[in-house]
PDB file of N, CA and C in Angstrom:
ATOM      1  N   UNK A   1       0.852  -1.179   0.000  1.00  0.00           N
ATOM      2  CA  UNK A   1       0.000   0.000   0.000  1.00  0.00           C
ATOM      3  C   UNK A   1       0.889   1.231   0.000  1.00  0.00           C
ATOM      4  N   UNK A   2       0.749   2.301  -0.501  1.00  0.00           N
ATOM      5  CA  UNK A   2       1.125   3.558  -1.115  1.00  0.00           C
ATOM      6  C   UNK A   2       1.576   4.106   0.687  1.00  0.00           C
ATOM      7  N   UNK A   3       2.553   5.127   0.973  1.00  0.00           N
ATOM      8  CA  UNK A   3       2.492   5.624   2.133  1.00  0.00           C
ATOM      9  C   UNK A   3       1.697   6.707   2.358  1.00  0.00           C
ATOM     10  N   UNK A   4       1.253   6.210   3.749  1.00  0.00           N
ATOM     11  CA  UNK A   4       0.075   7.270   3.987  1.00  0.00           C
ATOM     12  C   UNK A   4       0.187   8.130   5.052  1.00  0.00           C
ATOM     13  N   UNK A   5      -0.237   9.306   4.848  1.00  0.00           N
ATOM     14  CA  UNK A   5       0.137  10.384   6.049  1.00  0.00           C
ATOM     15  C   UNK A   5      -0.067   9.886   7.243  1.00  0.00           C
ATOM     16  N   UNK A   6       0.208  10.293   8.783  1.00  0.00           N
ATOM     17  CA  UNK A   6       0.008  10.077   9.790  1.00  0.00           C
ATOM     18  C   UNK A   6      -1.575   9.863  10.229  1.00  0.00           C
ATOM     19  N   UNK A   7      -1.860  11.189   9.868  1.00  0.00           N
ATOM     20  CA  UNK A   7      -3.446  11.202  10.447  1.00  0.00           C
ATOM     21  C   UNK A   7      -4.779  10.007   9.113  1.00  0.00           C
ATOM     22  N   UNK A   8      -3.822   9.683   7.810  1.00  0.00           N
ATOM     23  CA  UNK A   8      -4.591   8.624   6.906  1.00  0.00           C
ATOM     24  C   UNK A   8      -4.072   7.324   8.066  1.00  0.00           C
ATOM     25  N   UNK A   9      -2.879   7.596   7.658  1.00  0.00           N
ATOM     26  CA  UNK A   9      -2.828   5.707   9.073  1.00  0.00           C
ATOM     27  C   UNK A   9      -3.404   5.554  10.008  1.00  0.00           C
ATOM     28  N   UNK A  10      -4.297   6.432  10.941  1.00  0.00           N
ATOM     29  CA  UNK A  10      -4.694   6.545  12.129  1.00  0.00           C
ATOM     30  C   UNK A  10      -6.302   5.857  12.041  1.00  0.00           C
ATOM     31  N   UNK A  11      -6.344   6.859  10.808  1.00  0.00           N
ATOM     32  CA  UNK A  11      -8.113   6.695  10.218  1.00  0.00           C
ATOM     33  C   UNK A  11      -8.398   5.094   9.625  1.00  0.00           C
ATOM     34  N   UNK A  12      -7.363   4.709   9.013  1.00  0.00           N
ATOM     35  CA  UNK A  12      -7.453   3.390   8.407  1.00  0.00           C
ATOM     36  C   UNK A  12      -7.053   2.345   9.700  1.00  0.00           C
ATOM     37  N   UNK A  13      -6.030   2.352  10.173  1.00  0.00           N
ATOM     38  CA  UNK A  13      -6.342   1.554  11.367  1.00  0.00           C
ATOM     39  C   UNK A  13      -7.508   1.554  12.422  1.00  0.00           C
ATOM     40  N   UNK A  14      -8.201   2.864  12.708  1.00  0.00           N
ATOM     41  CA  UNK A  14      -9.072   2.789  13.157  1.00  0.00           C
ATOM     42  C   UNK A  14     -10.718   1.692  12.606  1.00  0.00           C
ATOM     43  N   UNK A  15     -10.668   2.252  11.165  1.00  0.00           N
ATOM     44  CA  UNK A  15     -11.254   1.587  10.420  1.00  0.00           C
ATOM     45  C   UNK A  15     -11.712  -0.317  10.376  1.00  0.00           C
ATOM     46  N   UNK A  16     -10.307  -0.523  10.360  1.00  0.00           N
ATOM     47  CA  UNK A  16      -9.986  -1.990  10.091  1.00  0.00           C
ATOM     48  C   UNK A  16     -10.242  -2.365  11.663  1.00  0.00           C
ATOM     49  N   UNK A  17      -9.991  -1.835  12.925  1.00  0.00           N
ATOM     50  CA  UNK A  17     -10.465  -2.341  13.910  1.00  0.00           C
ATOM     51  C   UNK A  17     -11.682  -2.334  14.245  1.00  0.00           C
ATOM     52  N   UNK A  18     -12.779  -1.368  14.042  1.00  0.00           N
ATOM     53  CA  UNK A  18     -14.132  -0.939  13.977  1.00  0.00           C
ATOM     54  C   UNK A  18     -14.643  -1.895  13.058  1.00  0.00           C
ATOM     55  N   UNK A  19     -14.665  -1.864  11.729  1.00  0.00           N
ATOM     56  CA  UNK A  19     -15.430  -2.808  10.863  1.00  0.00           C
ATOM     57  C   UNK A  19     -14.705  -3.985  10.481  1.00  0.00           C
ATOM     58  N   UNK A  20     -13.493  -4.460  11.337  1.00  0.00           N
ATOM     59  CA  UNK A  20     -12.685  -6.119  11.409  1.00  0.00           C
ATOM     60  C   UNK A  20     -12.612  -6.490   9.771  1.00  0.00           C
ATOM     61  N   UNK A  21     -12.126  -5.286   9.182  1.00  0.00           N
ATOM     62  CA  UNK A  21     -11.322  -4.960   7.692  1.00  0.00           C
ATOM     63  C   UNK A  21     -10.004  -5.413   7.444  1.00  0.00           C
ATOM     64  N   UNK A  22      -9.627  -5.371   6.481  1.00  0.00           N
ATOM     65  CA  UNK A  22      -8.400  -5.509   5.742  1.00  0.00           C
ATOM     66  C   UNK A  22      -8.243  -4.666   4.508  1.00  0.00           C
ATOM     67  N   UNK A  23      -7.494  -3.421   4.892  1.00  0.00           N
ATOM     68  CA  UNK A  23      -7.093  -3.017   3.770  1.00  0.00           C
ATOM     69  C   UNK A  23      -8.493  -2.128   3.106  1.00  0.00           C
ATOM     70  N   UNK A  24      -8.022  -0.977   1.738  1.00  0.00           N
ATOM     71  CA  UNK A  24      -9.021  -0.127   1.435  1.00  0.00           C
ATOM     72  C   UNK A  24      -9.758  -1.122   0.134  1.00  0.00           C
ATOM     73  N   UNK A  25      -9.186  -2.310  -0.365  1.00  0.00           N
ATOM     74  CA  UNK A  25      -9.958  -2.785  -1.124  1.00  0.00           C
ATOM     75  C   UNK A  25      -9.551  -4.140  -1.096  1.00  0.00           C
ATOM     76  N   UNK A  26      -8.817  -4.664  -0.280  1.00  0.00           N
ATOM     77  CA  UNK A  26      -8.723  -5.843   0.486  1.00  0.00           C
ATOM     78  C   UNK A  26      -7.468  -5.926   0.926  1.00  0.00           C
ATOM     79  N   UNK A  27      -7.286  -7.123   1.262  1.00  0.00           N
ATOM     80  CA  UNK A  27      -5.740  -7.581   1.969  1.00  0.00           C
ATOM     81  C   UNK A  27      -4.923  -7.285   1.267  1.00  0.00           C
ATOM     82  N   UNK A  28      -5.054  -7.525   0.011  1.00  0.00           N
ATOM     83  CA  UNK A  28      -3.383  -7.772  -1.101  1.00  0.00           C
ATOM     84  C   UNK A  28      -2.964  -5.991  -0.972  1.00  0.00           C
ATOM     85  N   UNK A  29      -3.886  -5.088  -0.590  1.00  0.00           N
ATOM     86  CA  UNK A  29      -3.173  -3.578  -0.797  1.00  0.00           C
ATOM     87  C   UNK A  29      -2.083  -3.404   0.241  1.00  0.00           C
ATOM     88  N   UNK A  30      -1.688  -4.304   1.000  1.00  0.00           N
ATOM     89  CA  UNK A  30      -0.889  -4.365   1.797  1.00  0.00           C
ATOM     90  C   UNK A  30       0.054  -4.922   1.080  1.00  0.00           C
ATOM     91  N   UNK A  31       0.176  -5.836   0.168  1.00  0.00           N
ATOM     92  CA  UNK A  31       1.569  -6.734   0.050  1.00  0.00           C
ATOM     93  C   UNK A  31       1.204  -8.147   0.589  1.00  0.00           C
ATOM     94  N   UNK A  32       2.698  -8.131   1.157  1.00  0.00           N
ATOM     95  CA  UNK A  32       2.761  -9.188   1.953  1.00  0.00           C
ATOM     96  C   UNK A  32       2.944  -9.197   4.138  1.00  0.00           C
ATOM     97  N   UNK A  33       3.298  -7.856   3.959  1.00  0.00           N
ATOM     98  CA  UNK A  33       3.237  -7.476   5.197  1.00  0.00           C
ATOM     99  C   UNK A  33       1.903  -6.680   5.990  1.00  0.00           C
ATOM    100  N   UNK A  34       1.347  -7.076   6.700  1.00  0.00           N
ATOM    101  CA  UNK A  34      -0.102  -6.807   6.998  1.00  0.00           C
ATOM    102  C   UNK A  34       0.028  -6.149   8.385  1.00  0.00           C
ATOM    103  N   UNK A  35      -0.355  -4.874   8.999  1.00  0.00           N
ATOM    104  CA  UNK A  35      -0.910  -3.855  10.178  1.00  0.00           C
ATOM    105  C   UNK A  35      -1.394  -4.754  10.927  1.00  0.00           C
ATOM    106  N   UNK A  36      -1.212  -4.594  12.369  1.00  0.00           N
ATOM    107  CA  UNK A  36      -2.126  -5.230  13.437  1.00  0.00           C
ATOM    108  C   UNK A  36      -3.302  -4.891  13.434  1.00  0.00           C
ATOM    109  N   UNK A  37      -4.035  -3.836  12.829  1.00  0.00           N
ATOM    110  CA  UNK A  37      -5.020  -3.478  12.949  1.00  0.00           C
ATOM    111  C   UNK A  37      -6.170  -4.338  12.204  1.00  0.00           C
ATOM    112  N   UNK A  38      -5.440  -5.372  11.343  1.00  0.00           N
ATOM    113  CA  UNK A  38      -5.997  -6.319  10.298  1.00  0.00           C
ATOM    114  C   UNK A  38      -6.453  -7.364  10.774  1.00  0.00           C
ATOM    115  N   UNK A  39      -6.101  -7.382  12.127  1.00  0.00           N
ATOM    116  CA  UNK A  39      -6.518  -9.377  12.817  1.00  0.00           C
ATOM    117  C   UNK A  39      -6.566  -8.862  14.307  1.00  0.00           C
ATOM    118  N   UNK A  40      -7.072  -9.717  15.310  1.00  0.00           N
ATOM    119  CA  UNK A  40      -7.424 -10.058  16.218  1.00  0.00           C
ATOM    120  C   UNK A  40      -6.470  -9.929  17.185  1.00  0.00           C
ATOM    121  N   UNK A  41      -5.619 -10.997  16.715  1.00  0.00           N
ATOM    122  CA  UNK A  41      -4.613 -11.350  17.542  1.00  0.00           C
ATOM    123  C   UNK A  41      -2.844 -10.820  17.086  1.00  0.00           C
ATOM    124  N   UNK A  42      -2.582  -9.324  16.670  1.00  0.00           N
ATOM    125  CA  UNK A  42      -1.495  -9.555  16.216  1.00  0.00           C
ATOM    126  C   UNK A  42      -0.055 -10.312  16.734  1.00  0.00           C
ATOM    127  N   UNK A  43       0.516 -10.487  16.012  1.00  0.00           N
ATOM    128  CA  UNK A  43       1.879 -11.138  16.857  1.00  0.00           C
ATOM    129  C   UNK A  43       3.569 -10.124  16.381  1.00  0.00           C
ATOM    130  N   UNK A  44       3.971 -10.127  17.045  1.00  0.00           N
ATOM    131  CA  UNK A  44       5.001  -9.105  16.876  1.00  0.00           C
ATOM    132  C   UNK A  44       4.912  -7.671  16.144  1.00  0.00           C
ATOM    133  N   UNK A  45       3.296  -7.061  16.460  1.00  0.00           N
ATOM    134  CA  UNK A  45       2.967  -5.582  15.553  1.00  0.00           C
ATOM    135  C   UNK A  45       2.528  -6.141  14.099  1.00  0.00           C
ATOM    136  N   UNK A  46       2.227  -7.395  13.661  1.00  0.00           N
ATOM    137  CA  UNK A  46       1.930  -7.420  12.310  1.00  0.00           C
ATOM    138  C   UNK A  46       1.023  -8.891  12.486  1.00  0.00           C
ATOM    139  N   UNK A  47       0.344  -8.925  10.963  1.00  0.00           N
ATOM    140  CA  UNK A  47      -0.715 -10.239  11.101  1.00  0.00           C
ATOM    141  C   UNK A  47       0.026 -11.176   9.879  1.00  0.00           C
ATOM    142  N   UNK A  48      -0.388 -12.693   9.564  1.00  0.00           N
ATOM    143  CA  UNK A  48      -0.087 -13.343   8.395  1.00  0.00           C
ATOM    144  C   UNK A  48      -1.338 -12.878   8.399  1.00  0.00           C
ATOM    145  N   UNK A  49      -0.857 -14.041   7.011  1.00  0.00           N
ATOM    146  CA  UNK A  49      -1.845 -14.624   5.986  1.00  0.00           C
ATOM    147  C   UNK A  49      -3.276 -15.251   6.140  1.00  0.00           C
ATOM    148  N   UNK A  50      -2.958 -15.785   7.070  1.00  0.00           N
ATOM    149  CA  UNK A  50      -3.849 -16.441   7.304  1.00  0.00           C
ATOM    150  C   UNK A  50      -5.204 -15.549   8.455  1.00  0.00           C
ATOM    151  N   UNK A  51      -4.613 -14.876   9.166  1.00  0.00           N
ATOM    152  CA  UNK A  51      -5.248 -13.901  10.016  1.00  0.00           C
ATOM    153  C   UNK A  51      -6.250 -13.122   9.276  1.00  0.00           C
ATOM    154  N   UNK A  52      -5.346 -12.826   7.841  1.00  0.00           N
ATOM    155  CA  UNK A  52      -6.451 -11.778   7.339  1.00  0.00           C
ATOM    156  C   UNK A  52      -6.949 -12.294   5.848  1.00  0.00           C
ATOM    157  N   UNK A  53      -6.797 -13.292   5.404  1.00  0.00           N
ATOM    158  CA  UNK A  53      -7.574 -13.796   4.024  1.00  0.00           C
ATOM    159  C   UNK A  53      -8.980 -13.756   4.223  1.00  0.00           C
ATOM    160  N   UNK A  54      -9.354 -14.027   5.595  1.00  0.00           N
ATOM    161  CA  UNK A  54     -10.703 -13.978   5.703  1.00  0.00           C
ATOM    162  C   UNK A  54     -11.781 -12.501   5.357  1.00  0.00           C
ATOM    163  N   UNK A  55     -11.119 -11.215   6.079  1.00  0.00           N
ATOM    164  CA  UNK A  55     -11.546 -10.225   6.110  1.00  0.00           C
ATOM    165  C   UNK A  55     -11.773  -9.436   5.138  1.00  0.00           C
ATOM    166  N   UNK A  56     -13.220  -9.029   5.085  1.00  0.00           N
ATOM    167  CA  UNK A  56     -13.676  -8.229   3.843  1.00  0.00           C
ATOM    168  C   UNK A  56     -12.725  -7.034   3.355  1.00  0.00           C
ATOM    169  N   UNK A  57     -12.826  -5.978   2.521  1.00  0.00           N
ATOM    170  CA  UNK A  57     -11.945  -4.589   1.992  1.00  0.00           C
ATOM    171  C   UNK A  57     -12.873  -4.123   3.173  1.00  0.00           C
ATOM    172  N   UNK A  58     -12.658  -2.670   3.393  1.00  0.00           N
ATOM    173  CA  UNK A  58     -13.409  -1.616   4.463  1.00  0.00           C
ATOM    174  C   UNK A  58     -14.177  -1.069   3.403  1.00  0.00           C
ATOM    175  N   UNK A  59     -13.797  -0.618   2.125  1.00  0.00           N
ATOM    176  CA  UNK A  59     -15.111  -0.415   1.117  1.00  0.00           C
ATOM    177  C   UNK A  59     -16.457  -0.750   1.230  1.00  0.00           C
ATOM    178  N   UNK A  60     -16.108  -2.329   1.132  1.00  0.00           N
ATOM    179  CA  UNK A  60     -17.240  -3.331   1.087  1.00  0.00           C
ATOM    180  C   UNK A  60     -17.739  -3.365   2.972  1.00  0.00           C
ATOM    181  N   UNK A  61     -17.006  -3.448   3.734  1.00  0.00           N
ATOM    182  CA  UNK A  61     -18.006  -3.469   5.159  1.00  0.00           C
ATOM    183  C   UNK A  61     -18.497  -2.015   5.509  1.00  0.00           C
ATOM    184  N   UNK A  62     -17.595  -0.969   5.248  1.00  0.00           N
ATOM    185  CA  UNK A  62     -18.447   0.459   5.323  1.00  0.00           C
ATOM    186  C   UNK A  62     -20.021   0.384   4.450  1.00  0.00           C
ATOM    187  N   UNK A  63     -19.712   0.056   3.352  1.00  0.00           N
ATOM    188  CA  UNK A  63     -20.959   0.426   1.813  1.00  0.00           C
ATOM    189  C   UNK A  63     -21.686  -0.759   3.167  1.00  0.00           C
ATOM    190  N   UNK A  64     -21.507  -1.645   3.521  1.00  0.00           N
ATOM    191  CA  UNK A  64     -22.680  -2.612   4.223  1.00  0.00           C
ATOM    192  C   UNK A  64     -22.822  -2.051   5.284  1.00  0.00           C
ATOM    193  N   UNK A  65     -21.950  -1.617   6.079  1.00  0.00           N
ATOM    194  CA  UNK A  65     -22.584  -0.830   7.425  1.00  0.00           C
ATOM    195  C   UNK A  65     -23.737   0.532   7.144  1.00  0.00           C
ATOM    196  N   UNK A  66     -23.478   0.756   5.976  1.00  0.00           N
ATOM    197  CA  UNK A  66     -24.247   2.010   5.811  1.00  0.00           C
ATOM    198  C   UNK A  66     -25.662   1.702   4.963  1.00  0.00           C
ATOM    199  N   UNK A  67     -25.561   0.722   4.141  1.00  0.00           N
ATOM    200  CA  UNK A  67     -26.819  -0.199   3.709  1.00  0.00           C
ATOM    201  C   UNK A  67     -27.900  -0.124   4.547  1.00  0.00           C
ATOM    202  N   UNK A  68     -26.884  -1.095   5.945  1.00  0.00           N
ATOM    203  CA  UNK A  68     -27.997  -1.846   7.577  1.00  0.00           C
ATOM    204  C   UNK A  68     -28.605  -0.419   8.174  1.00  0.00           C
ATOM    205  N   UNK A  69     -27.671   0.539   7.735  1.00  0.00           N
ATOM    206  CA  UNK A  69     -28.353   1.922   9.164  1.00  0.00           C
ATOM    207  C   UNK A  69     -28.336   3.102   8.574  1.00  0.00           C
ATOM    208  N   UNK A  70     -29.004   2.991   6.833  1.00  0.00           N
ATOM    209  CA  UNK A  70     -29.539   4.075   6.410  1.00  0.00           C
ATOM    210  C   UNK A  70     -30.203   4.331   6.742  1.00  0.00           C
ATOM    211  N   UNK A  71     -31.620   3.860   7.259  1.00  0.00           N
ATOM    212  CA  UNK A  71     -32.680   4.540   7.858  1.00  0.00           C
ATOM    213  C   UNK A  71     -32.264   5.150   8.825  1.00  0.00           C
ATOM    214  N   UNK A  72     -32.107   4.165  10.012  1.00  0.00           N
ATOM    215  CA  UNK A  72     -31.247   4.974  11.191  1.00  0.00           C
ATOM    216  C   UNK A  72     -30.942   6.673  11.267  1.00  0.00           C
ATOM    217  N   UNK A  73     -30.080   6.405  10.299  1.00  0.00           N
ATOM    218  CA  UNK A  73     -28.917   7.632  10.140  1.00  0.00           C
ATOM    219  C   UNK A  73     -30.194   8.743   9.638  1.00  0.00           C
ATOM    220  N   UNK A  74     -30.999   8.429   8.530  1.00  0.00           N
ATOM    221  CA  UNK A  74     -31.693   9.450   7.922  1.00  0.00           C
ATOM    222  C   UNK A  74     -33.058   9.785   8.975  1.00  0.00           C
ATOM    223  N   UNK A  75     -33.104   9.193   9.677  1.00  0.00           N
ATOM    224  CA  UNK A  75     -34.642   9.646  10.328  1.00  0.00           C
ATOM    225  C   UNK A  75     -33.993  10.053  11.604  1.00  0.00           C
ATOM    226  N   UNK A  76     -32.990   9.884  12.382  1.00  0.00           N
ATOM    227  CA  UNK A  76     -31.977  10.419  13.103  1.00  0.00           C
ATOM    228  C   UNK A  76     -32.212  12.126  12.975  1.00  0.00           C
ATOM    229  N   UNK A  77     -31.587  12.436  11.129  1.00  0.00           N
ATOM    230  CA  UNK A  77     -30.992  13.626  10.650  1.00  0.00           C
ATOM    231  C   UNK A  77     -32.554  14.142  10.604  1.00  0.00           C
ATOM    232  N   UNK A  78     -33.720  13.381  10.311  1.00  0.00           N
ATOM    233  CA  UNK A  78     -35.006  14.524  10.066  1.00  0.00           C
ATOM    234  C   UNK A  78     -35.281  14.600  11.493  1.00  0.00           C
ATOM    235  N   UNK A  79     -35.094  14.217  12.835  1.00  0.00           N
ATOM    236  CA  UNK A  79     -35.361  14.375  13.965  1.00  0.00           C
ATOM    237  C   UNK A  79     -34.915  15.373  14.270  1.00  0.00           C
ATOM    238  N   UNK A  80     -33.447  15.526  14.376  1.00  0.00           N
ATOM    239  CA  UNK A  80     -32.868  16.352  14.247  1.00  0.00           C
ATOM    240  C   UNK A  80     -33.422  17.831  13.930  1.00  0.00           C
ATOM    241  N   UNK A  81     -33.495  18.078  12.703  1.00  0.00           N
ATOM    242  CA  UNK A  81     -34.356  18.760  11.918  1.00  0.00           C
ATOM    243  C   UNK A  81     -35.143  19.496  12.224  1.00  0.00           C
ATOM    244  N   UNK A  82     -36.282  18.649  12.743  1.00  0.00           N
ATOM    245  CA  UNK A  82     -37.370  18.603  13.568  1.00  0.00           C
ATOM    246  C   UNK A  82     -37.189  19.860  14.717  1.00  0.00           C
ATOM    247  N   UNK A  83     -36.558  19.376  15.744  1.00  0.00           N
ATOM    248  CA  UNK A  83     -36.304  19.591  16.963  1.00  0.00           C
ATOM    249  C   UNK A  83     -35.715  21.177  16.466  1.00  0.00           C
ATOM    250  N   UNK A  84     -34.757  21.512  15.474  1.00  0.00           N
ATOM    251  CA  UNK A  84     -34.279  22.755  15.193  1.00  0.00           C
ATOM    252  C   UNK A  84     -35.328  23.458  14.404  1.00  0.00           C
ATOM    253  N   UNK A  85     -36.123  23.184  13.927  1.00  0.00           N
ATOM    254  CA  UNK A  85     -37.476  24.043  13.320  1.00  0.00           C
ATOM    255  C   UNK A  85     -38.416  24.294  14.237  1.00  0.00           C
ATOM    256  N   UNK A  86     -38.687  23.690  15.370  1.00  0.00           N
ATOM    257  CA  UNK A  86     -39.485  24.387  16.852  1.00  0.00           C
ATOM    258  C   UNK A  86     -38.607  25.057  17.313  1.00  0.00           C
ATOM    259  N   UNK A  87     -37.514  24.733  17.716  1.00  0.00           N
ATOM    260  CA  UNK A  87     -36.635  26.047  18.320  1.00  0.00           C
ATOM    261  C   UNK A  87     -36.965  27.354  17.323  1.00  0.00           C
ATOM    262  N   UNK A  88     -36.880  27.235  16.098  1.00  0.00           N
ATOM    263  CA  UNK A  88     -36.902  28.668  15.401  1.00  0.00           C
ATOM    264  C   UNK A  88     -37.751  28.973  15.428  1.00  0.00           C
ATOM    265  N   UNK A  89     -39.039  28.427  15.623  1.00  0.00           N
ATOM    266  CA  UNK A  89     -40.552  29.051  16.004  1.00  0.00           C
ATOM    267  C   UNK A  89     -40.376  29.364  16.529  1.00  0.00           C
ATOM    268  N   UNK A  90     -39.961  28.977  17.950  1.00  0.00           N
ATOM    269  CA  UNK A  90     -40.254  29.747  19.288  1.00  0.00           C
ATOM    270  C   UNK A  90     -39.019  30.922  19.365  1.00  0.00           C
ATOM    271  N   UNK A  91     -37.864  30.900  18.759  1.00  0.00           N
ATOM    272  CA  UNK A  91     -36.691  31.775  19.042  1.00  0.00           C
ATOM    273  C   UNK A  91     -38.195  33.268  18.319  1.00  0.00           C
ATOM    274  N   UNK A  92     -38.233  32.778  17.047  1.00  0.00           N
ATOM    275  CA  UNK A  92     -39.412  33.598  16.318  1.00  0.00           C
ATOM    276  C   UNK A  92     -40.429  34.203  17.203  1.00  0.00           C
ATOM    277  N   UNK A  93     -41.415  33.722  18.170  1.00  0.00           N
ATOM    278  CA  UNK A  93     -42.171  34.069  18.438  1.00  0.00           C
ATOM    279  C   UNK A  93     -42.033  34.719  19.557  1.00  0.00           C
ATOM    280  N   UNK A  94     -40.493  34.581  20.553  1.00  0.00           N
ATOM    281  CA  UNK A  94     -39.859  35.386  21.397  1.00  0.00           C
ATOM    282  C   UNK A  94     -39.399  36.149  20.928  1.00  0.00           C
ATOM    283  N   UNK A  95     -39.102  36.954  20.074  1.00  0.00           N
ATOM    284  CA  UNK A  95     -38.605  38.034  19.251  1.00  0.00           C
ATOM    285  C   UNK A  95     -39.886  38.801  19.048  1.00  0.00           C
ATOM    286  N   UNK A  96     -40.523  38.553  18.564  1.00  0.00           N
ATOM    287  CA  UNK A  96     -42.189  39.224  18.286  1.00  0.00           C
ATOM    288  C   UNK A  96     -42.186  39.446  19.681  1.00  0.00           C
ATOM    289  N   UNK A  97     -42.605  38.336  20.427  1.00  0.00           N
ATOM    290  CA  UNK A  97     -43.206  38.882  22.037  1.00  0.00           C
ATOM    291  C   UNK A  97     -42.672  39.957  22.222  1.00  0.00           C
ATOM    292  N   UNK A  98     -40.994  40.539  22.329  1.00  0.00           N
ATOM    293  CA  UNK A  98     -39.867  40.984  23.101  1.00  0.00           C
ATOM    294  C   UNK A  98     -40.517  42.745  22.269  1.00  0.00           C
ATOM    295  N   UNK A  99     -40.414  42.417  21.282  1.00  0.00           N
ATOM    296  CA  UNK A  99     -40.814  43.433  19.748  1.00  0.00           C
ATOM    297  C   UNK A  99     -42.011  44.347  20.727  1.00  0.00           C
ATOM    298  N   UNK A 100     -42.766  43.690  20.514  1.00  0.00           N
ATOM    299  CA  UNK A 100     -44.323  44.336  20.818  1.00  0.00           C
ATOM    300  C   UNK A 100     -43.922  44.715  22.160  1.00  0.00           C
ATOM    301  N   UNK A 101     -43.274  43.978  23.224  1.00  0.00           N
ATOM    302  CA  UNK A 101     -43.624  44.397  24.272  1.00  0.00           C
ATOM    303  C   UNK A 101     -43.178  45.967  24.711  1.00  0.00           C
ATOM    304  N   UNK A 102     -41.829  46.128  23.866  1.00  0.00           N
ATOM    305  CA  UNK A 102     -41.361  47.271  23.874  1.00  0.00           C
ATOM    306  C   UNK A 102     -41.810  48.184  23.332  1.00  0.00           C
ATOM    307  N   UNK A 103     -42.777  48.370  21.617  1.00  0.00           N
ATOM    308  CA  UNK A 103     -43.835  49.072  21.896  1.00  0.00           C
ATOM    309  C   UNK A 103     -44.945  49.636  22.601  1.00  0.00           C
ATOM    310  N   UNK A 104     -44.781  48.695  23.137  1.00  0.00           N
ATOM    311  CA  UNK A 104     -46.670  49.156  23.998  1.00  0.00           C
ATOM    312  C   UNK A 104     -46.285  49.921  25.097  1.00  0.00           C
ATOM    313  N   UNK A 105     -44.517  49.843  25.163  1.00  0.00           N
ATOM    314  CA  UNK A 105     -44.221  50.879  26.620  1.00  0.00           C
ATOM    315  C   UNK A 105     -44.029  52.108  26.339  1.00  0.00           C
ATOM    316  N   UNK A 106     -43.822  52.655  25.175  1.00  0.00           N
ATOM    317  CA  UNK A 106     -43.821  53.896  24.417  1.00  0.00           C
ATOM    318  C   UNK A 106     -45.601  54.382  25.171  1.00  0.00           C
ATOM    319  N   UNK A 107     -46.529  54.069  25.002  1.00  0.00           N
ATOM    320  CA  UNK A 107     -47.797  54.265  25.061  1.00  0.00           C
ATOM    321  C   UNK A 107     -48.443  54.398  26.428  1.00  0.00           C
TER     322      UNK A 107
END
């Protein structure tokens, strides 16, 4: 695999431990020398062959993690939403209140 900045190695190891990955489009982007972050059990800071033939690319388990908890994620974001469009009513309708009230003291 190509060398990758500090904060890309951080993100991709993180990756491969979170979704139990290998690699951005499978094992072989490694070579022959494979990250602990690729297996379970590393042994001396690195995994074989055998540790990680099994494990999907992170492509393919991200695109599936995000498949299982699109809804999730999207009715999450309209809740969200939600909750910030009553606040602006009411930020709205405390502004009016605040508005008027300071007119009517002119009077």
């Amino acid at each position: 695999m190509r060398h990758l900045r500090k904060s890309d190695d951080l993100l991709m190891n993180t990756l491969q431990r979170t979704f139990k990955c290998c690699g951005l489009n499978g094992f072989a982007d490694y070579g022959i020398s494979y990250p602990a972050s690729c297996c379970d059990a590393p042994t001396n800071g690195s995994c074989g062959m055998t540790q990680v033939i099994g494990r999907p690319s992170c492509l393919r388990a991200v695109d599936s993690f995000w498949d299982t908890n699109a809804n999730i994620i999207k009715y999450a974001g309209l809740g969200v939403t939600a909750v910030e469009l009553v606040a602006f009513i009411f930020a709205c309708c405390l502004a009016n209140q605040t508005r008027n009230s300071q007119r009517r003291q002119n009077y």
